[in-house]
PDB file of N, CA and C in Angstrom:
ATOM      1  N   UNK A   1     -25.534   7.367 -21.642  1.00  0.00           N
ATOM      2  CA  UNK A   1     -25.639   7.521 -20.207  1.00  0.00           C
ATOM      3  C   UNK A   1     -26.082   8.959 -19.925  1.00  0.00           C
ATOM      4  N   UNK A   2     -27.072   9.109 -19.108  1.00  0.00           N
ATOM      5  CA  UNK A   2     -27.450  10.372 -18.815  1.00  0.00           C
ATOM      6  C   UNK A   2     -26.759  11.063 -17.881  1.00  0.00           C
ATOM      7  N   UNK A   3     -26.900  12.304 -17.546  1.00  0.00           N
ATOM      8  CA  UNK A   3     -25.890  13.426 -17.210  1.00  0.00           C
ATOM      9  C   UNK A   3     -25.624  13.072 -15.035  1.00  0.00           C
ATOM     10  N   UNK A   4     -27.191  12.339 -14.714  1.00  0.00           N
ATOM     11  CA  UNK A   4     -26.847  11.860 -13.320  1.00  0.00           C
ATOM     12  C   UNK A   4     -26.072  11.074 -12.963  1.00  0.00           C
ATOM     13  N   UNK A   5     -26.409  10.057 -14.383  1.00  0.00           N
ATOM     14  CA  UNK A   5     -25.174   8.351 -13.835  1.00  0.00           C
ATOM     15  C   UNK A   5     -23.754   9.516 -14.093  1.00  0.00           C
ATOM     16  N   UNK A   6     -23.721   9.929 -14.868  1.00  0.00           N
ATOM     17  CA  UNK A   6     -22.283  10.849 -15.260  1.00  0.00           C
ATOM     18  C   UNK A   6     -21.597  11.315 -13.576  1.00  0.00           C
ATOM     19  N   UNK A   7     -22.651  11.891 -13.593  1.00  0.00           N
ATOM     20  CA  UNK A   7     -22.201  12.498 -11.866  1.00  0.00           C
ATOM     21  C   UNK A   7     -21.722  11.535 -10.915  1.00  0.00           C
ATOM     22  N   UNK A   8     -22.770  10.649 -10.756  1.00  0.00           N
ATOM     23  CA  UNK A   8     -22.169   9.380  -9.726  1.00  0.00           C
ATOM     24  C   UNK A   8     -21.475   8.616 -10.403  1.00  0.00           C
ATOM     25  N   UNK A   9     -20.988   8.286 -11.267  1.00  0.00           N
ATOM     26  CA  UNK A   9     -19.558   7.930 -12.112  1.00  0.00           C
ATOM     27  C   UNK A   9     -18.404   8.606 -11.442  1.00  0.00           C
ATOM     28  N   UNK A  10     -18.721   9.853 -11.916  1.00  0.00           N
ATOM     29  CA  UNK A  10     -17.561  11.156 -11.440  1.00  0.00           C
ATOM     30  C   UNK A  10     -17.477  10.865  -9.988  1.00  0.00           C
ATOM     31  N   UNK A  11     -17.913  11.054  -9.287  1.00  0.00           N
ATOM     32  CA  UNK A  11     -17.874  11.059  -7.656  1.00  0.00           C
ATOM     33  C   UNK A  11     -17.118   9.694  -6.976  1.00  0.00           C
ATOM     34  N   UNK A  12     -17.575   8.626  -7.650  1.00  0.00           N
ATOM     35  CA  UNK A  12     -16.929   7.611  -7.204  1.00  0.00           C
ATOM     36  C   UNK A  12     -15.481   7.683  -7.987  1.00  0.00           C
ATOM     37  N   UNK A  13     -15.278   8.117  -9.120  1.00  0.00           N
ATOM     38  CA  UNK A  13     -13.805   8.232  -9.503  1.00  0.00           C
ATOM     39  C   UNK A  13     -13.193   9.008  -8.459  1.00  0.00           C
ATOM     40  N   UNK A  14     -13.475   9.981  -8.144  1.00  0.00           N
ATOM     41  CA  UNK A  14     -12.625  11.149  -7.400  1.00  0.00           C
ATOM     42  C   UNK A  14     -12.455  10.498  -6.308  1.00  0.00           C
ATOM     43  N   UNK A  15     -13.558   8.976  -5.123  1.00  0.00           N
ATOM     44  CA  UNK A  15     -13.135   8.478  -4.265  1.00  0.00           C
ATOM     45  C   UNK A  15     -12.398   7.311  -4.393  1.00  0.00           C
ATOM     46  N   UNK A  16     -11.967   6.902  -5.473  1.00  0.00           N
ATOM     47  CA  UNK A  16     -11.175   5.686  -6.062  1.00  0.00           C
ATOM     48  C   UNK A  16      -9.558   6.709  -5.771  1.00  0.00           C
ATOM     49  N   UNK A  17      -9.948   7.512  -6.514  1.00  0.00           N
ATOM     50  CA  UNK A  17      -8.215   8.152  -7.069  1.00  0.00           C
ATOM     51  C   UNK A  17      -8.299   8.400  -5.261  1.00  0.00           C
ATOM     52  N   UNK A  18      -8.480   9.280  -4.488  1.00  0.00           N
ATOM     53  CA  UNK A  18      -8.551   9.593  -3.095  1.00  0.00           C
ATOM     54  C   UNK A  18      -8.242   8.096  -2.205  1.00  0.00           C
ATOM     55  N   UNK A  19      -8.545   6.844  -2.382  1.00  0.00           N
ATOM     56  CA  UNK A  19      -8.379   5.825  -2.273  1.00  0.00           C
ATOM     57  C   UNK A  19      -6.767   5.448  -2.522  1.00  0.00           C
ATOM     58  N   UNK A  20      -7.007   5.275  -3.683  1.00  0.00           N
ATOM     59  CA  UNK A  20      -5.163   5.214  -4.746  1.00  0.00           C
ATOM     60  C   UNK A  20      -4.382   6.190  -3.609  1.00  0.00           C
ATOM     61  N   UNK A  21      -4.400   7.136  -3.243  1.00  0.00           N
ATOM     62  CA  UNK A  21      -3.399   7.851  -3.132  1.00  0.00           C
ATOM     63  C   UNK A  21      -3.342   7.331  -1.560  1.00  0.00           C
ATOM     64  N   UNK A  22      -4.185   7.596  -0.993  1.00  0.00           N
ATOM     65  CA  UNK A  22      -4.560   6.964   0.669  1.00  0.00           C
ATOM     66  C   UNK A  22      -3.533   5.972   0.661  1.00  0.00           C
ATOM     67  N   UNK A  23      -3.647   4.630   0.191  1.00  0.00           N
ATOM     68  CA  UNK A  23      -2.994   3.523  -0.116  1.00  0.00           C
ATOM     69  C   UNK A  23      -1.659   3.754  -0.365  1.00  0.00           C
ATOM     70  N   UNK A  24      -1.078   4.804  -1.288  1.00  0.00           N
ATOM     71  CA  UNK A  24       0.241   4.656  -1.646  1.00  0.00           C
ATOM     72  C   UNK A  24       1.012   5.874  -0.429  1.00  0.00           C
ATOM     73  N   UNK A  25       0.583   6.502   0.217  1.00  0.00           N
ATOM     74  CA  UNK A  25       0.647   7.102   1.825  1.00  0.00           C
ATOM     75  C   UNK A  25       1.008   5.863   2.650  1.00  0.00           C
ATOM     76  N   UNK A  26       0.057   5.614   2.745  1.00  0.00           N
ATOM     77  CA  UNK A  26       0.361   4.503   4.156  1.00  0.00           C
ATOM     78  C   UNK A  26       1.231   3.168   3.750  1.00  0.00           C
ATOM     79  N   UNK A  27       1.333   3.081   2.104  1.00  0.00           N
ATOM     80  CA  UNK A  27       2.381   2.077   1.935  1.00  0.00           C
ATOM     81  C   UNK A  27       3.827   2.843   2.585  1.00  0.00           C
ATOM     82  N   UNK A  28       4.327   4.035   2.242  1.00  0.00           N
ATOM     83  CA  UNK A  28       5.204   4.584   1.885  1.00  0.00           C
ATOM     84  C   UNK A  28       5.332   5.093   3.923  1.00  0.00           C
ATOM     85  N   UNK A  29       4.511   5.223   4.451  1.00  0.00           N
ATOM     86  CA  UNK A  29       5.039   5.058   6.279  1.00  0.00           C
ATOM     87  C   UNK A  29       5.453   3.509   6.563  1.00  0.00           C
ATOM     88  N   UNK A  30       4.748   2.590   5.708  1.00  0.00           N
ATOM     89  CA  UNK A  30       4.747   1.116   5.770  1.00  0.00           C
ATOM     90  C   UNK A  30       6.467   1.165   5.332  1.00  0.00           C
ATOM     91  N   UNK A  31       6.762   1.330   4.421  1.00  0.00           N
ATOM     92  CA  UNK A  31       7.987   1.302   4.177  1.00  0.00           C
ATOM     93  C   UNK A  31       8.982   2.308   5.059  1.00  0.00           C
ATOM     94  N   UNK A  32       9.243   3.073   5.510  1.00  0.00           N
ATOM     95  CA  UNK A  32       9.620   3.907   6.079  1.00  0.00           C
ATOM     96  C   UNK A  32       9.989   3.171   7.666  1.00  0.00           C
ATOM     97  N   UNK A  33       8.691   2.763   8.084  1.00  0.00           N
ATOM     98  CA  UNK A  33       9.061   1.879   9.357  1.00  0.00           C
ATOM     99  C   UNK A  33       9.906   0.233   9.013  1.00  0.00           C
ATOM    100  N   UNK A  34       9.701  -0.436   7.870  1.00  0.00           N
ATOM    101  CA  UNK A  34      10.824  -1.761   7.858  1.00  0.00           C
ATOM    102  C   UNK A  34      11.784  -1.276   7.224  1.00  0.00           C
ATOM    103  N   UNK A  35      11.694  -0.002   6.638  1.00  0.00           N
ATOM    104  CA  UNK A  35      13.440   0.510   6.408  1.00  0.00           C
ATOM    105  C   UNK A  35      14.324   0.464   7.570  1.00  0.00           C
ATOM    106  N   UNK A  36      13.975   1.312   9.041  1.00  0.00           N
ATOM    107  CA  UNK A  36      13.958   1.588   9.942  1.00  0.00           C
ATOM    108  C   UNK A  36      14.525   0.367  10.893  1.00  0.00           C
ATOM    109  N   UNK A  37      13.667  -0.787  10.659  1.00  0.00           N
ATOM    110  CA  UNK A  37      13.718  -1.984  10.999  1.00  0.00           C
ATOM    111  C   UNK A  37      14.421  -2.799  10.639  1.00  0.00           C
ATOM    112  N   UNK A  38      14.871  -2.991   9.047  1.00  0.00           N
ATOM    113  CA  UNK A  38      16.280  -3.359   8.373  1.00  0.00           C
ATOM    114  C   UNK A  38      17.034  -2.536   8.872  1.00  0.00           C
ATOM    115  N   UNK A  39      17.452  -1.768   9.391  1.00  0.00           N
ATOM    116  CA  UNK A  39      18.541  -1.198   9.285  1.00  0.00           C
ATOM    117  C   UNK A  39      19.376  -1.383  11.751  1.00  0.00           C
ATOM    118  N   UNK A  40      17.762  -1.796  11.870  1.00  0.00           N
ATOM    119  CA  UNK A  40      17.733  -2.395  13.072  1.00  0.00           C
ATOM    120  C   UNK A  40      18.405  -3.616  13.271  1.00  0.00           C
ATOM    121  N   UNK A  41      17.815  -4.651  12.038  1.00  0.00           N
ATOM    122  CA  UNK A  41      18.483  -5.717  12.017  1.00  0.00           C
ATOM    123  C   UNK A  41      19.868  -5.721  11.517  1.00  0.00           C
ATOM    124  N   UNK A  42      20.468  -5.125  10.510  1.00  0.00           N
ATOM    125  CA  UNK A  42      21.694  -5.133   9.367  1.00  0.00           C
ATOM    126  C   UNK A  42      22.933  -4.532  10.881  1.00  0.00           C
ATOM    127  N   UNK A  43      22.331  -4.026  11.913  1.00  0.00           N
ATOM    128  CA  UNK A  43      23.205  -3.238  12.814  1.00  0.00           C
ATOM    129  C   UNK A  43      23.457  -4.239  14.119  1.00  0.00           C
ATOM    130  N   UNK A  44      22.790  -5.069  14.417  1.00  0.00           N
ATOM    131  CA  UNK A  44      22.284  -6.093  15.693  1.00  0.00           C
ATOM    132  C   UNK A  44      23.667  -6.896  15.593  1.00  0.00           C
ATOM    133  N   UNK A  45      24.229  -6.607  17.335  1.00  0.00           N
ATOM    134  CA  UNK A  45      25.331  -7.988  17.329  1.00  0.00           C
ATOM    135  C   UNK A  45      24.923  -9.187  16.503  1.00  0.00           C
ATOM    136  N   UNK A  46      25.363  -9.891  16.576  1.00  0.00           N
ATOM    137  CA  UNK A  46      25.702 -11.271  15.956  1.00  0.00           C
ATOM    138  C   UNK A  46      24.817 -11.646  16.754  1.00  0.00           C
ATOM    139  N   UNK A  47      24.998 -12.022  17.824  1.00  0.00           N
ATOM    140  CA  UNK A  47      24.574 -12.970  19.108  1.00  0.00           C
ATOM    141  C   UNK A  47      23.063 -12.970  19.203  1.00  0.00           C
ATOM    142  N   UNK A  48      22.768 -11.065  19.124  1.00  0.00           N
ATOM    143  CA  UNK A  48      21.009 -10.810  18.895  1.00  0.00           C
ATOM    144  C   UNK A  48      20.775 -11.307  17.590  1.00  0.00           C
ATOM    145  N   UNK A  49      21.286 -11.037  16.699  1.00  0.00           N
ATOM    146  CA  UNK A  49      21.033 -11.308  15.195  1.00  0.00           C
ATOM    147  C   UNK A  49      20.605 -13.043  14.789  1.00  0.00           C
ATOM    148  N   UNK A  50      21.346 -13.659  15.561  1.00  0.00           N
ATOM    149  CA  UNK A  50      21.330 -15.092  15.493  1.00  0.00           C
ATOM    150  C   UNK A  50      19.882 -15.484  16.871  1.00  0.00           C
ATOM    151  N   UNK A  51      19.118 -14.879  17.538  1.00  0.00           N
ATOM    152  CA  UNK A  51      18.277 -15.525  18.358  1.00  0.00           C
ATOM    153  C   UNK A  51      17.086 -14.434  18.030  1.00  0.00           C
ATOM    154  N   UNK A  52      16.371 -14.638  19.081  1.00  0.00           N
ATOM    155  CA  UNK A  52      15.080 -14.306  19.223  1.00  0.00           C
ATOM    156  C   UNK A  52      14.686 -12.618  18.670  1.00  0.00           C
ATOM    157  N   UNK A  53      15.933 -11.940  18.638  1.00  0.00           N
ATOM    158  CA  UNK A  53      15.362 -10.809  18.614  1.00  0.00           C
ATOM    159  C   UNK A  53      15.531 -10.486  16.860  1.00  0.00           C
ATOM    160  N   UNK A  54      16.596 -11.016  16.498  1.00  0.00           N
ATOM    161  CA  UNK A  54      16.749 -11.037  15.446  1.00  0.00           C
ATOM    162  C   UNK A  54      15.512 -12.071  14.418  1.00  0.00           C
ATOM    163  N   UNK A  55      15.234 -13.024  14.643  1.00  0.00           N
ATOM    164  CA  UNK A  55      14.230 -13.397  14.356  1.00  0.00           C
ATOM    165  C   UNK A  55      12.620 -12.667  14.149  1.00  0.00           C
ATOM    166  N   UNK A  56      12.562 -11.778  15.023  1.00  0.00           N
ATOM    167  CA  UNK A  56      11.463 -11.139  15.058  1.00  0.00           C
ATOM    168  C   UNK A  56      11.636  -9.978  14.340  1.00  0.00           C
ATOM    169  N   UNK A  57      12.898  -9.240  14.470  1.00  0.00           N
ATOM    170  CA  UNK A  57      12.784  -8.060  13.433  1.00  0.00           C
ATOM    171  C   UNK A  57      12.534  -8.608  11.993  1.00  0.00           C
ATOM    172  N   UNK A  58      13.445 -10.242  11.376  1.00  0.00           N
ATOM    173  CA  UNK A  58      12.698 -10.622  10.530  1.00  0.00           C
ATOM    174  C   UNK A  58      11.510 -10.694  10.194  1.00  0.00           C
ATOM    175  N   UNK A  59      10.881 -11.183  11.137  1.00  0.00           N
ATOM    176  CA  UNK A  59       9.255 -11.766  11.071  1.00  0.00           C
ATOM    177  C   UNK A  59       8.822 -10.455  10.882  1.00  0.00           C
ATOM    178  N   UNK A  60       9.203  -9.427  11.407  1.00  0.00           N
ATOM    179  CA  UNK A  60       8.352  -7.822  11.511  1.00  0.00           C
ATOM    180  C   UNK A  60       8.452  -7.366  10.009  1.00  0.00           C
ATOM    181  N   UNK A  61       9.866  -7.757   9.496  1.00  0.00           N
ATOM    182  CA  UNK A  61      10.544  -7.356   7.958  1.00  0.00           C
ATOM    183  C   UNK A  61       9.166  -7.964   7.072  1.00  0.00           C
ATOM    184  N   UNK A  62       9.043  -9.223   6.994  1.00  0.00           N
ATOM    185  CA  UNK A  62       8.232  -9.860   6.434  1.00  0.00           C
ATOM    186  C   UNK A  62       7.276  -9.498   6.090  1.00  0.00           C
ATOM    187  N   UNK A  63       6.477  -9.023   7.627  1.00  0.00           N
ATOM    188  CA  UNK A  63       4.978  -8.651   7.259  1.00  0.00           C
ATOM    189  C   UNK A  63       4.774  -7.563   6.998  1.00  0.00           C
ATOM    190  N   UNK A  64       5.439  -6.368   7.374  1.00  0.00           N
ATOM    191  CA  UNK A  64       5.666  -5.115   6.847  1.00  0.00           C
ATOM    192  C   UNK A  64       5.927  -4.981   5.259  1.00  0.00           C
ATOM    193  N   UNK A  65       6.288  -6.040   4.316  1.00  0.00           N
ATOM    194  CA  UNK A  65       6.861  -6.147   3.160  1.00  0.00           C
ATOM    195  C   UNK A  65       5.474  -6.772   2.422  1.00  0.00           C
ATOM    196  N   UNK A  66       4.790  -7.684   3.279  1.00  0.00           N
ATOM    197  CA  UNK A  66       3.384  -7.843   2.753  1.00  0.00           C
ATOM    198  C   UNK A  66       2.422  -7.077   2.672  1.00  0.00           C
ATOM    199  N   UNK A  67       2.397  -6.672   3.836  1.00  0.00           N
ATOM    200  CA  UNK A  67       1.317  -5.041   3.831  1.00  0.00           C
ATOM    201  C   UNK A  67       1.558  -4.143   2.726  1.00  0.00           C
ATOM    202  N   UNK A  68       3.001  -3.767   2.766  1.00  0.00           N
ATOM    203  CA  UNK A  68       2.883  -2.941   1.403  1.00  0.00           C
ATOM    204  C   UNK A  68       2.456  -3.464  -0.028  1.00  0.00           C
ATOM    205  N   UNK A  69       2.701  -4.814  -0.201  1.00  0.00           N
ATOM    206  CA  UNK A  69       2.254  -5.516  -1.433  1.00  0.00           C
ATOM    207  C   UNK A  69       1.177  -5.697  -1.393  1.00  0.00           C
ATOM    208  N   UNK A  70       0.153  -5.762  -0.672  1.00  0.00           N
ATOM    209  CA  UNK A  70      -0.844  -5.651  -0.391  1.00  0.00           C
ATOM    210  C   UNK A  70      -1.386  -3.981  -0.842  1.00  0.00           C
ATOM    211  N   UNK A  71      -0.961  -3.533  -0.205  1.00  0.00           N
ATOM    212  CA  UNK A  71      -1.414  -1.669  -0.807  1.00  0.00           C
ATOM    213  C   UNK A  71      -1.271  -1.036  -2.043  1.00  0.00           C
ATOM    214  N   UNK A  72       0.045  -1.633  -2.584  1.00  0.00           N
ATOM    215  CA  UNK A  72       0.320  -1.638  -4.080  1.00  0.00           C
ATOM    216  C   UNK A  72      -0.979  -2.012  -4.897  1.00  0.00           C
ATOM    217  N   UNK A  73      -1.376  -3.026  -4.188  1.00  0.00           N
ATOM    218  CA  UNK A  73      -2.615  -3.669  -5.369  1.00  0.00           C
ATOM    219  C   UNK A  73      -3.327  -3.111  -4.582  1.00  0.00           C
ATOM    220  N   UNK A  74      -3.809  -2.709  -4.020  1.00  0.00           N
ATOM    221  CA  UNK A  74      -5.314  -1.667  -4.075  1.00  0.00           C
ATOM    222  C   UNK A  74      -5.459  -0.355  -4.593  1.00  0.00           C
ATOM    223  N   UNK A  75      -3.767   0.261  -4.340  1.00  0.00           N
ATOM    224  CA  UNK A  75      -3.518   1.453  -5.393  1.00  0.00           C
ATOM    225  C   UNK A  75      -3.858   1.040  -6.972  1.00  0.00           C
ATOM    226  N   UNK A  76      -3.379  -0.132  -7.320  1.00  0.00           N
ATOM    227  CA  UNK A  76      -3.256  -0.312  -8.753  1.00  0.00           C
ATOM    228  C   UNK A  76      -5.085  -0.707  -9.143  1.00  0.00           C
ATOM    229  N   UNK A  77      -5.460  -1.796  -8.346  1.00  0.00           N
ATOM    230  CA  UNK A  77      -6.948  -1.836  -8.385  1.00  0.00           C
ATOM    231  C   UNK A  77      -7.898  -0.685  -8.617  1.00  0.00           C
ATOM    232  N   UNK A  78      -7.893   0.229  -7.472  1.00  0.00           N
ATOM    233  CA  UNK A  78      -8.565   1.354  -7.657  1.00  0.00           C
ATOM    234  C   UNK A  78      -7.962   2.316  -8.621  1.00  0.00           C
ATOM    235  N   UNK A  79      -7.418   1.987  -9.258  1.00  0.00           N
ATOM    236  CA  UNK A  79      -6.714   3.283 -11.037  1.00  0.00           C
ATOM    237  C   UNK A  79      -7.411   2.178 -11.707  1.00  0.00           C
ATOM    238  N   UNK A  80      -7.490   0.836 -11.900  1.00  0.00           N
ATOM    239  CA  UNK A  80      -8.085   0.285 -12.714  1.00  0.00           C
ATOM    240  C   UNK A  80      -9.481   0.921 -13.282  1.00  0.00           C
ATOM    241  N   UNK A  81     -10.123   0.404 -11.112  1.00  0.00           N
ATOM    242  CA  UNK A  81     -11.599   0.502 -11.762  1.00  0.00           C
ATOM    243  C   UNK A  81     -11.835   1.949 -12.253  1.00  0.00           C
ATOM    244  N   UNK A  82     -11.080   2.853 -11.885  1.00  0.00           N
ATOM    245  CA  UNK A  82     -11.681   4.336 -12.010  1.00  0.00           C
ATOM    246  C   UNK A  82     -11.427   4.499 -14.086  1.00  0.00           C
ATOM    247  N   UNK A  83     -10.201   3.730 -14.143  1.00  0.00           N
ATOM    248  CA  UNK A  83     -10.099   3.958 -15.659  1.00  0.00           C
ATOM    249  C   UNK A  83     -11.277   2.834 -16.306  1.00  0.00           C
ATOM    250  N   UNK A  84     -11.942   1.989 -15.601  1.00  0.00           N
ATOM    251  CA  UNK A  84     -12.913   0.929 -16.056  1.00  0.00           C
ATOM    252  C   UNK A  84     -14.477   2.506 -16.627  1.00  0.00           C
ATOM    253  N   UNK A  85     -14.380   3.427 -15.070  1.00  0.00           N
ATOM    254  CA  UNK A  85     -15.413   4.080 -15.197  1.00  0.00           C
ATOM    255  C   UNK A  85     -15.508   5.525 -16.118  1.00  0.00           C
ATOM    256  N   UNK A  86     -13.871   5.507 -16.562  1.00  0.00           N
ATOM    257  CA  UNK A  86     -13.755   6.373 -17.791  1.00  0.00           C
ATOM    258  C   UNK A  86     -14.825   5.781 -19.147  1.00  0.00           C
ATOM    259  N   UNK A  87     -14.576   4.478 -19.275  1.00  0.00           N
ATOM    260  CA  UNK A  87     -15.146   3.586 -20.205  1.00  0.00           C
ATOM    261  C   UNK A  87     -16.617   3.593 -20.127  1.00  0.00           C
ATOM    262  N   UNK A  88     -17.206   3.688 -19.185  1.00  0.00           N
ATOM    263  CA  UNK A  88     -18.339   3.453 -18.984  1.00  0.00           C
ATOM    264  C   UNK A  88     -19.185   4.885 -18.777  1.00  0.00           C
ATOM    265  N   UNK A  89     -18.707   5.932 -18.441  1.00  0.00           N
ATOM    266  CA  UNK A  89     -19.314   7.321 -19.257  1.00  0.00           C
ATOM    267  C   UNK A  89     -19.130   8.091 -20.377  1.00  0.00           C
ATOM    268  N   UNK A  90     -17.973   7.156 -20.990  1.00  0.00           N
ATOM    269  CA  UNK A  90     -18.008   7.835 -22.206  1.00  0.00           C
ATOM    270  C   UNK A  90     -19.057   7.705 -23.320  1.00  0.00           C
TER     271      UNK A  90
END
């Protein structure tokens, strides 16, 4: 591989890892807010806990818990490909 592909190899690694880290940021506010939100629900009378409102801090628990699993694998994706593009300038 010649010394240009090398470069644009390099460049897109540095926006993969910049990526990776982006991702594990906004997982980690992602988590931070349904911590926040469990601890909304774990505290809720009974009465809220058992109807509508309690229901929804679930539903909020839920998708907040997907989003981050979701970000996990794009963190882990983008370390992949960047270690794919170690392979491929060496």
């Amino acid at each position: 591989m010649n010394k240009a592909r090398r470069n644009t190899l390099s460049k897109v690694q540095t926006r993969l890892e910049e990526l990776a880290a982006l991702a594990s940021e906004i997982r980690e506010l992602i988590e931070a807010a349904r911590d926040e939100e469990q601890e909304y629900r774990d505290n809720m009378p009974e009465s809220f806990a058992d109807g509508e409102k309690g229901e929804a801090a679930d539903n909020a628990i839920a998708a907040m818990e997907e989003a981050m699993s979701v970000l996990e694998t794009i963190e882990g994706e983008a370390t992949e490909a960047s270690e794919h593009l170690d392979t491929a300038a060496a």
